[in-house]
C-alpha atoms as a PDB file:
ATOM      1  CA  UNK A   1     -91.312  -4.941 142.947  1.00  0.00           C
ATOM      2  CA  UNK A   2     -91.619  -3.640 139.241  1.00  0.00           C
ATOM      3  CA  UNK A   3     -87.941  -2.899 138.880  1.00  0.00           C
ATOM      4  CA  UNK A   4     -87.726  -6.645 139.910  1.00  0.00           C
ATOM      5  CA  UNK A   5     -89.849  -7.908 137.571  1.00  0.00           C
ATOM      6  CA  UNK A   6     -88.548  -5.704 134.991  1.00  0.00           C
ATOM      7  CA  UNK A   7     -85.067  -7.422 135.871  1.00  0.00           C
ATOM      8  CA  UNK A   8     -86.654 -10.379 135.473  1.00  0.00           C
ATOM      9  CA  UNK A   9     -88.378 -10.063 132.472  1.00  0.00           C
ATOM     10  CA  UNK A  10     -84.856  -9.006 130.542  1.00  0.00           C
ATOM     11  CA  UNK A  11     -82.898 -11.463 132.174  1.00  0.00           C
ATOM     12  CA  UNK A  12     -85.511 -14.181 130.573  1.00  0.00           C
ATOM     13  CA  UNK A  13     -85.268 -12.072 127.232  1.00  0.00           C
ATOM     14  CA  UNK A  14     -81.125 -12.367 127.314  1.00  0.00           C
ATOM     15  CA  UNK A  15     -81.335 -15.779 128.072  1.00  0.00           C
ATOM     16  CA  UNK A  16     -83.634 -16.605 124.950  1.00  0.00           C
ATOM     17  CA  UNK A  17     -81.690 -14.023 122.218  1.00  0.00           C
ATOM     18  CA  UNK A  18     -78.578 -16.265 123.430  1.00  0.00           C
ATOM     19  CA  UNK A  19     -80.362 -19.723 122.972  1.00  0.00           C
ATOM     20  CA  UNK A  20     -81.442 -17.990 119.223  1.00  0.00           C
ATOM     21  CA  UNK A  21     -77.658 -16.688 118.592  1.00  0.00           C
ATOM     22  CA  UNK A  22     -76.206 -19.864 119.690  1.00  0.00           C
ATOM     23  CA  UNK A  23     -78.364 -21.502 117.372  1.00  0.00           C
ATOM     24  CA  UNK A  24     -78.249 -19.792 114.448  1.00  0.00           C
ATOM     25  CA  UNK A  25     -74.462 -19.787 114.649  1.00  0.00           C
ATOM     26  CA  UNK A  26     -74.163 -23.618 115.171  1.00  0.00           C
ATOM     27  CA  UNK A  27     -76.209 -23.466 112.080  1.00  0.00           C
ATOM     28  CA  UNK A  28     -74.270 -21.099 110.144  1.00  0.00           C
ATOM     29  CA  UNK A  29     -71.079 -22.824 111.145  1.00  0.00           C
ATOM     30  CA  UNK A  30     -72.573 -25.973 109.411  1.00  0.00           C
ATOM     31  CA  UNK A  31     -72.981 -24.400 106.329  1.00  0.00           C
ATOM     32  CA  UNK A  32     -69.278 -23.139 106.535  1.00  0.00           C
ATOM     33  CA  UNK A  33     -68.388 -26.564 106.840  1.00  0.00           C
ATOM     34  CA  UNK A  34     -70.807 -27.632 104.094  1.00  0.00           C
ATOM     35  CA  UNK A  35     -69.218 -25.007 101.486  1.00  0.00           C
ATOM     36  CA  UNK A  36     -65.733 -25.892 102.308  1.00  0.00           C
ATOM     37  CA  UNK A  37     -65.877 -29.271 101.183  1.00  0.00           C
ATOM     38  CA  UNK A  38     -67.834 -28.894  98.028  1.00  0.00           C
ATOM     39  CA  UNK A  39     -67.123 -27.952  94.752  1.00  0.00           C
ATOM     40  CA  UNK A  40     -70.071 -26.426  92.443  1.00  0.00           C
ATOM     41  CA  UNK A  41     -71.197 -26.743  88.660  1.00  0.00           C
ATOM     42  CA  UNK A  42     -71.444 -23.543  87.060  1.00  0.00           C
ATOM     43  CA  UNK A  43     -72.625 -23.704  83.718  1.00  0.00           C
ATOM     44  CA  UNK A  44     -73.464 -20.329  81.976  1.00  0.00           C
ATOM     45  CA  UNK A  45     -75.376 -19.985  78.470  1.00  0.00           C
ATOM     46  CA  UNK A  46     -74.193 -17.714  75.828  1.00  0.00           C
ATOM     47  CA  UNK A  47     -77.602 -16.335  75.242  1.00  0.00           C
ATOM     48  CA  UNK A  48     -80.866 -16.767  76.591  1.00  0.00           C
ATOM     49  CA  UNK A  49     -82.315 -17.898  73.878  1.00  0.00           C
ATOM     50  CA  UNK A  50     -84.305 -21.315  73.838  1.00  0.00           C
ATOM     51  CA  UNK A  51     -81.045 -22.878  71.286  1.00  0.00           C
ATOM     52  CA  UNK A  52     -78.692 -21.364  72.972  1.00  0.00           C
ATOM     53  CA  UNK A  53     -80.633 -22.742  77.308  1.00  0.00           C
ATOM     54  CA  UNK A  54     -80.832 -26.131  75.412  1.00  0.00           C
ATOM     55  CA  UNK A  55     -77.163 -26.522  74.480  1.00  0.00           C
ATOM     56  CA  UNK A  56     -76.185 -25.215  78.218  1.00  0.00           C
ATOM     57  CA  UNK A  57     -78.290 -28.457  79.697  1.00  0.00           C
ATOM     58  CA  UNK A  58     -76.378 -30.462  77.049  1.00  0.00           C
ATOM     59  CA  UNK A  59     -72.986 -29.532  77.756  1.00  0.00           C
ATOM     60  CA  UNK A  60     -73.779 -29.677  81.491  1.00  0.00           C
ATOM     61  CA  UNK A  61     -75.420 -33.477  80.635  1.00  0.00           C
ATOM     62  CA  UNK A  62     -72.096 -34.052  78.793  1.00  0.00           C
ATOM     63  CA  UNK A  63     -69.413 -32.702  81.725  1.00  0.00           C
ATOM     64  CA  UNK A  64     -71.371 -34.715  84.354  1.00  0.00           C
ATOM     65  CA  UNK A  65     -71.511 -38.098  82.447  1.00  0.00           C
ATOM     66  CA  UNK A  66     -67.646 -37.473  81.816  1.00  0.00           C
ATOM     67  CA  UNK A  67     -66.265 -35.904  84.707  1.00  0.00           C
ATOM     68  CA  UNK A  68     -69.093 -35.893  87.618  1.00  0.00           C
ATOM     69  CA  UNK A  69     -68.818 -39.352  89.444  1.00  0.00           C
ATOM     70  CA  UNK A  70     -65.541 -38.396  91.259  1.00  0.00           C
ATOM     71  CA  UNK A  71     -65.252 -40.976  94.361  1.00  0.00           C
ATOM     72  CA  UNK A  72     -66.250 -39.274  97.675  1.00  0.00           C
ATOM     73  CA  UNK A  73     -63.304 -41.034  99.749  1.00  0.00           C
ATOM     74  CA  UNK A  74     -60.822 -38.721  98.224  1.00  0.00           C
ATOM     75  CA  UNK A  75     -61.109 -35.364 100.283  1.00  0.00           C
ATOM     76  CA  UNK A  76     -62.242 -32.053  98.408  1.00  0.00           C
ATOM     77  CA  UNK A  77     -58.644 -30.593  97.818  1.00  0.00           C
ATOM     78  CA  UNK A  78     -57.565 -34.246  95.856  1.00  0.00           C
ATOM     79  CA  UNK A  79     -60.819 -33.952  94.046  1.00  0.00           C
ATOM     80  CA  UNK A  80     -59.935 -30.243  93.299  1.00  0.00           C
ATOM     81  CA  UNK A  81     -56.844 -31.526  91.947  1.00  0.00           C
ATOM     82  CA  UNK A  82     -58.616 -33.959  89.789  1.00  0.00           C
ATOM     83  CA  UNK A  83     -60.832 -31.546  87.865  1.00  0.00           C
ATOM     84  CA  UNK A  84     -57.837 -28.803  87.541  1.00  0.00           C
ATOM     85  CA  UNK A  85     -55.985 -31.746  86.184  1.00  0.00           C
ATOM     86  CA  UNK A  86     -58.558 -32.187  83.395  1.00  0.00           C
ATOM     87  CA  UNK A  87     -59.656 -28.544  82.509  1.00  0.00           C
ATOM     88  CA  UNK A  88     -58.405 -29.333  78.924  1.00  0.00           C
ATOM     89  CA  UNK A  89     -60.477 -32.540  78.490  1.00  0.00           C
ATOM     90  CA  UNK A  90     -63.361 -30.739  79.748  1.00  0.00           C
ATOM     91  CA  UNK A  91     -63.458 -28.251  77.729  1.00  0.00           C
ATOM     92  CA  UNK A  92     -62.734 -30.649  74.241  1.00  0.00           C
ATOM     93  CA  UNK A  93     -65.923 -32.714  75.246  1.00  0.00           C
ATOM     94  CA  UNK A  94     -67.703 -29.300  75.861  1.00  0.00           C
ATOM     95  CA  UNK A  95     -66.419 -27.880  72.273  1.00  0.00           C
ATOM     96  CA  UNK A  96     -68.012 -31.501  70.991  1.00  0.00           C
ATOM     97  CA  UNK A  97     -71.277 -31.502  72.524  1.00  0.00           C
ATOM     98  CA  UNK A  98     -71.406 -27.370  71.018  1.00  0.00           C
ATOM     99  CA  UNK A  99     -70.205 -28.617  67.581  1.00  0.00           C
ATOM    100  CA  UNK A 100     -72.597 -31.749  67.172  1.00  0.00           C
ATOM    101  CA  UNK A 101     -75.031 -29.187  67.815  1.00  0.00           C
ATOM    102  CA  UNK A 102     -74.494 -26.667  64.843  1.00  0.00           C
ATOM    103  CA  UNK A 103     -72.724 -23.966  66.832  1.00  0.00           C
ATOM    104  CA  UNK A 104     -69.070 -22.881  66.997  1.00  0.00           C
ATOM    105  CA  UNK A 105     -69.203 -21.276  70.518  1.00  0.00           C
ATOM    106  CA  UNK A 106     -65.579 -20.929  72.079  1.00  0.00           C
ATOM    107  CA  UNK A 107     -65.785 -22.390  75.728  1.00  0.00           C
ATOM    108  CA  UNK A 108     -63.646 -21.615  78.627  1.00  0.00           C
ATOM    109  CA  UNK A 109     -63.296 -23.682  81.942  1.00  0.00           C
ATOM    110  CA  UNK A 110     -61.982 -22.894  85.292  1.00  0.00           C
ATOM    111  CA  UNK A 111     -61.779 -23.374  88.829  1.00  0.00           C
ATOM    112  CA  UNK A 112     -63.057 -20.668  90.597  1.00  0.00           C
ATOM    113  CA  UNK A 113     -64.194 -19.181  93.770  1.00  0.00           C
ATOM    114  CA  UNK A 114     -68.188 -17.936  93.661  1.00  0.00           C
ATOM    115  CA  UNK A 115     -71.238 -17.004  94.886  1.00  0.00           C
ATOM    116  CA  UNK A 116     -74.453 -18.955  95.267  1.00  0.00           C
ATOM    117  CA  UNK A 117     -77.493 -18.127  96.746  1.00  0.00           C
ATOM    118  CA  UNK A 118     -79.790 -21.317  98.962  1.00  0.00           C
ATOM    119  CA  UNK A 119     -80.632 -23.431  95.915  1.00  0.00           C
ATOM    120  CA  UNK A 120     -83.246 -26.308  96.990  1.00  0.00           C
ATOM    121  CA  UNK A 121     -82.789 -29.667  94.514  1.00  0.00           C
ATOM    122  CA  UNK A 122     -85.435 -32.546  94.901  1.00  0.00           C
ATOM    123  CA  UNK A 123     -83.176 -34.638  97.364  1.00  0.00           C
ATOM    124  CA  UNK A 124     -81.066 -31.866  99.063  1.00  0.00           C
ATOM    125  CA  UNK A 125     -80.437 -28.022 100.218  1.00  0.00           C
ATOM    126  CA  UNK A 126     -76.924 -26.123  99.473  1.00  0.00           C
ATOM    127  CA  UNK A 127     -76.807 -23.081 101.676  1.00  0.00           C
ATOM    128  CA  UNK A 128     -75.535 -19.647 100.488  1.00  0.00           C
ATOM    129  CA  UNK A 129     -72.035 -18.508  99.969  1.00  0.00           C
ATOM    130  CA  UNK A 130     -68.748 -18.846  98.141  1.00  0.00           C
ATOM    131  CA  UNK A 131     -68.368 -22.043  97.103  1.00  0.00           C
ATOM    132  CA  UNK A 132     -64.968 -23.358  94.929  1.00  0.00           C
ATOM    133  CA  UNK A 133     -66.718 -23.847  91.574  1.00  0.00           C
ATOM    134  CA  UNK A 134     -65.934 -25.602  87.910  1.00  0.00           C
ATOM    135  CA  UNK A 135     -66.959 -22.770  85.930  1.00  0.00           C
ATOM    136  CA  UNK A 136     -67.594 -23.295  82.081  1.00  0.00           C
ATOM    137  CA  UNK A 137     -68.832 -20.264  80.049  1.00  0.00           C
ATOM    138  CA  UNK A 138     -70.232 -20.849  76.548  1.00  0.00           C
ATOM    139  CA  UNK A 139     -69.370 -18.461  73.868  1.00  0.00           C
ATOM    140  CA  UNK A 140     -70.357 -15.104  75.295  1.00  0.00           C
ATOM    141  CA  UNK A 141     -71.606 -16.249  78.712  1.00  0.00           C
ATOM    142  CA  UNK A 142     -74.472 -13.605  78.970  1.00  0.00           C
ATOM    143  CA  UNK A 143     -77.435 -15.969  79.196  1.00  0.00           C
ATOM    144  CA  UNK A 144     -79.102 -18.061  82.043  1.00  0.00           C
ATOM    145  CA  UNK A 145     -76.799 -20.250  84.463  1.00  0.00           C
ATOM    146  CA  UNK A 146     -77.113 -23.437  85.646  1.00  0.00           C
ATOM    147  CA  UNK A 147     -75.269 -25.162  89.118  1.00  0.00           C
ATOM    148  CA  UNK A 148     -75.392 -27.948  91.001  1.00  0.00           C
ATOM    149  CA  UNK A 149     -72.548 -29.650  92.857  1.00  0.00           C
ATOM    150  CA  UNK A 150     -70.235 -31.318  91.087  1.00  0.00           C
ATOM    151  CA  UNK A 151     -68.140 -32.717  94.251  1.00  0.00           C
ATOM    152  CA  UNK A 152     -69.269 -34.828  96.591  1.00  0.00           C
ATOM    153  CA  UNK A 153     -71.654 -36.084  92.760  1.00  0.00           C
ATOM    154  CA  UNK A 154     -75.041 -35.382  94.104  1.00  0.00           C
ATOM    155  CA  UNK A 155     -76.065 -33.792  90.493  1.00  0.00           C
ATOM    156  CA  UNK A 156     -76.081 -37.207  89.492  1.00  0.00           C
ATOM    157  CA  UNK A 157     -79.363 -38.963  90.909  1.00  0.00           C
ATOM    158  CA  UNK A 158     -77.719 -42.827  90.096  1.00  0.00           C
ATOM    159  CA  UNK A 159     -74.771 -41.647  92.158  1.00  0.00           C
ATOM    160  CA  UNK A 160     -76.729 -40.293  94.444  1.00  0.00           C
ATOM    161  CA  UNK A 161     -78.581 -43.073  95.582  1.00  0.00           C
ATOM    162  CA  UNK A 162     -75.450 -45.380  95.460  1.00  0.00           C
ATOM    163  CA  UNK A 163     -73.380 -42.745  97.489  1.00  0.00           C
ATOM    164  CA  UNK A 164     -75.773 -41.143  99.800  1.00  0.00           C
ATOM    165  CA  UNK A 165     -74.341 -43.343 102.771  1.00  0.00           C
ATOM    166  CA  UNK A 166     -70.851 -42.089 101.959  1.00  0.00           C
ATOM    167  CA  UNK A 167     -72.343 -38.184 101.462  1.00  0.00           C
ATOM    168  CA  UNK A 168     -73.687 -38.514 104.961  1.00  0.00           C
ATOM    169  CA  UNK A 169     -70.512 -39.696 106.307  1.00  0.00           C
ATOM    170  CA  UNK A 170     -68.332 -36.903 103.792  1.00  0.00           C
ATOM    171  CA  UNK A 171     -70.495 -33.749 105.562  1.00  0.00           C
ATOM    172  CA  UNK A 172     -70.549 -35.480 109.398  1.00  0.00           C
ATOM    173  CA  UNK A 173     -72.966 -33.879 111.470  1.00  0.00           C
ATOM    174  CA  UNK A 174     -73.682 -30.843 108.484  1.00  0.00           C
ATOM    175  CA  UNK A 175     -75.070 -34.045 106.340  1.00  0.00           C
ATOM    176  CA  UNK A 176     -78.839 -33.233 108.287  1.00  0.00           C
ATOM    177  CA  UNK A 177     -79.148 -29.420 107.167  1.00  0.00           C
ATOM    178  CA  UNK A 178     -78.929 -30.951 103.781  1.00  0.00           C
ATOM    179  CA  UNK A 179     -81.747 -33.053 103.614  1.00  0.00           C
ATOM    180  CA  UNK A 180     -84.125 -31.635 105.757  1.00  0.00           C
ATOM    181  CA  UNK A 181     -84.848 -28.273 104.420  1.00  0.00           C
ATOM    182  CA  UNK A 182     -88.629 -27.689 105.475  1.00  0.00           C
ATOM    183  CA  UNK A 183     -87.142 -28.074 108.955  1.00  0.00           C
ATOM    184  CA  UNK A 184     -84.014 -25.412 108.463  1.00  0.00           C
ATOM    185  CA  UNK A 185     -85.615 -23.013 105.923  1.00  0.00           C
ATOM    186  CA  UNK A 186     -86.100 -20.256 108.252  1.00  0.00           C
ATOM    187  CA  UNK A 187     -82.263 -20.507 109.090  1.00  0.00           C
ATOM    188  CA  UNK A 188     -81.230 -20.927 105.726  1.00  0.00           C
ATOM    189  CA  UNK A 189     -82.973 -17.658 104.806  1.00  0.00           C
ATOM    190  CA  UNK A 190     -81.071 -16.134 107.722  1.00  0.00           C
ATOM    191  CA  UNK A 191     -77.672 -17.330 106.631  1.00  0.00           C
ATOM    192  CA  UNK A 192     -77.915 -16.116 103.023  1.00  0.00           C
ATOM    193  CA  UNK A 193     -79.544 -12.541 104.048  1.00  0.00           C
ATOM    194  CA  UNK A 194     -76.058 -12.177 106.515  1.00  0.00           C
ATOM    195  CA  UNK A 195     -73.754 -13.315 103.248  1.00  0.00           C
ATOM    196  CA  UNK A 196     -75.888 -11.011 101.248  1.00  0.00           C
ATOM    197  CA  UNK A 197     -74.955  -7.995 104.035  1.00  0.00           C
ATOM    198  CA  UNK A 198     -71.460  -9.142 104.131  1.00  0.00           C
ATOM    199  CA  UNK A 199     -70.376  -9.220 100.785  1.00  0.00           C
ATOM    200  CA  UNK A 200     -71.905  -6.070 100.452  1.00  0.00           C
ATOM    201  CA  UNK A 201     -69.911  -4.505 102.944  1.00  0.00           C
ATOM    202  CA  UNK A 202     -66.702  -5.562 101.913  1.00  0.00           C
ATOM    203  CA  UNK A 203     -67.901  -4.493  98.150  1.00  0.00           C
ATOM    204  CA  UNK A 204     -68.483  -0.779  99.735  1.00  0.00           C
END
């Protein structure tokens, strides 16, 4: 009778670690999806310095007014295309925004694969992971980053608004994980603590 009830009792326990697993990795594979088809901000200070934080937010102000309302009908490699496409310009209205400002910081822009970790916004939730990225480091680049996502334009509040019907329809069935974070913050904590063990396994 107890060996029976043992039985039992870890048959019941196998069935509920599966229901978790399967869950978690429906989750997970949602993020996947997520990160594939977005393209990150990366702004990095030279300095952290209050002059040098300001100017970051400026140039990032500057880049998203110029180059952040990219239409989210075109997929994420034709929108990858765009901003490679216009590295050059992006950097010139950078070099402005630093020169208007009384500094003579050299900038460099790329496209880039990198890590983020879960970074909540008012409106949204981007889970951990590498992410393709628009990179732009200001003089040095040893102060304080900045990120956001600069494809599909939710960094931009107006666009957000106008575009959040055509966001939800860009991600699918990922589009809920994004907006309802209280609900999925235990999961995303689990996701970024397994990219956290990964990456450091393949940096061993």
């Amino acid at each position: 009778m107890k060996r029976k009830a043992l039985f039992l009792s870890l048959a019941i326990l196998f069935v509920i670690i599966s229901v978790i697993f399967q869950d978690i990795f429906s989750f997970y594979l949602k993020c996947r999806s997520i990160r594939e088809n977005t393209i990150r901000l990366h702004v990095i200070a030279n300095s952290d310095s209050e002059q040098d934080q300001t100017l970051k937010l400026a140039v990032r102000d500057a880049i998203l007014d110029a180059f952040g309302d990219i239409d989210t009908s075109v997929s994420k490699n034709d929108a990858e295309k765009i901003i490679s496409g216009k590295l050059s310009d992006i950097i010139s209205v950078a070099e402005t925004v630093i020169s208007e400002q009384g500094f003579d910081y050299p900038v460099r822009a790329e496209l880039t694969e990198t890590y983020f970790d879960t970074k909540e916004y008012d409106n949204f939730t981007m889970p951990s992971g590498n992410y393709d990225a628009l990179r732009i480091i200001i003089g040095t680049g040893n102060g304080k980053n900045w990120w956001c996502v600069m494809f599909p334009p939710l960094c931009i509040p107006a666009a957000y608004q106008k575009n959040s019907i055509n966001i939800n329809e860009y991600y699918g069935n990922s589009s809920e994980i994004l907006v309802r974070k209280t609900k999925y913050k235990v999961k995303f904590a689990i996701v970024e603590l397994c990219e956290k063990i990964v990456r450091k396994l393949k940096s061993s």
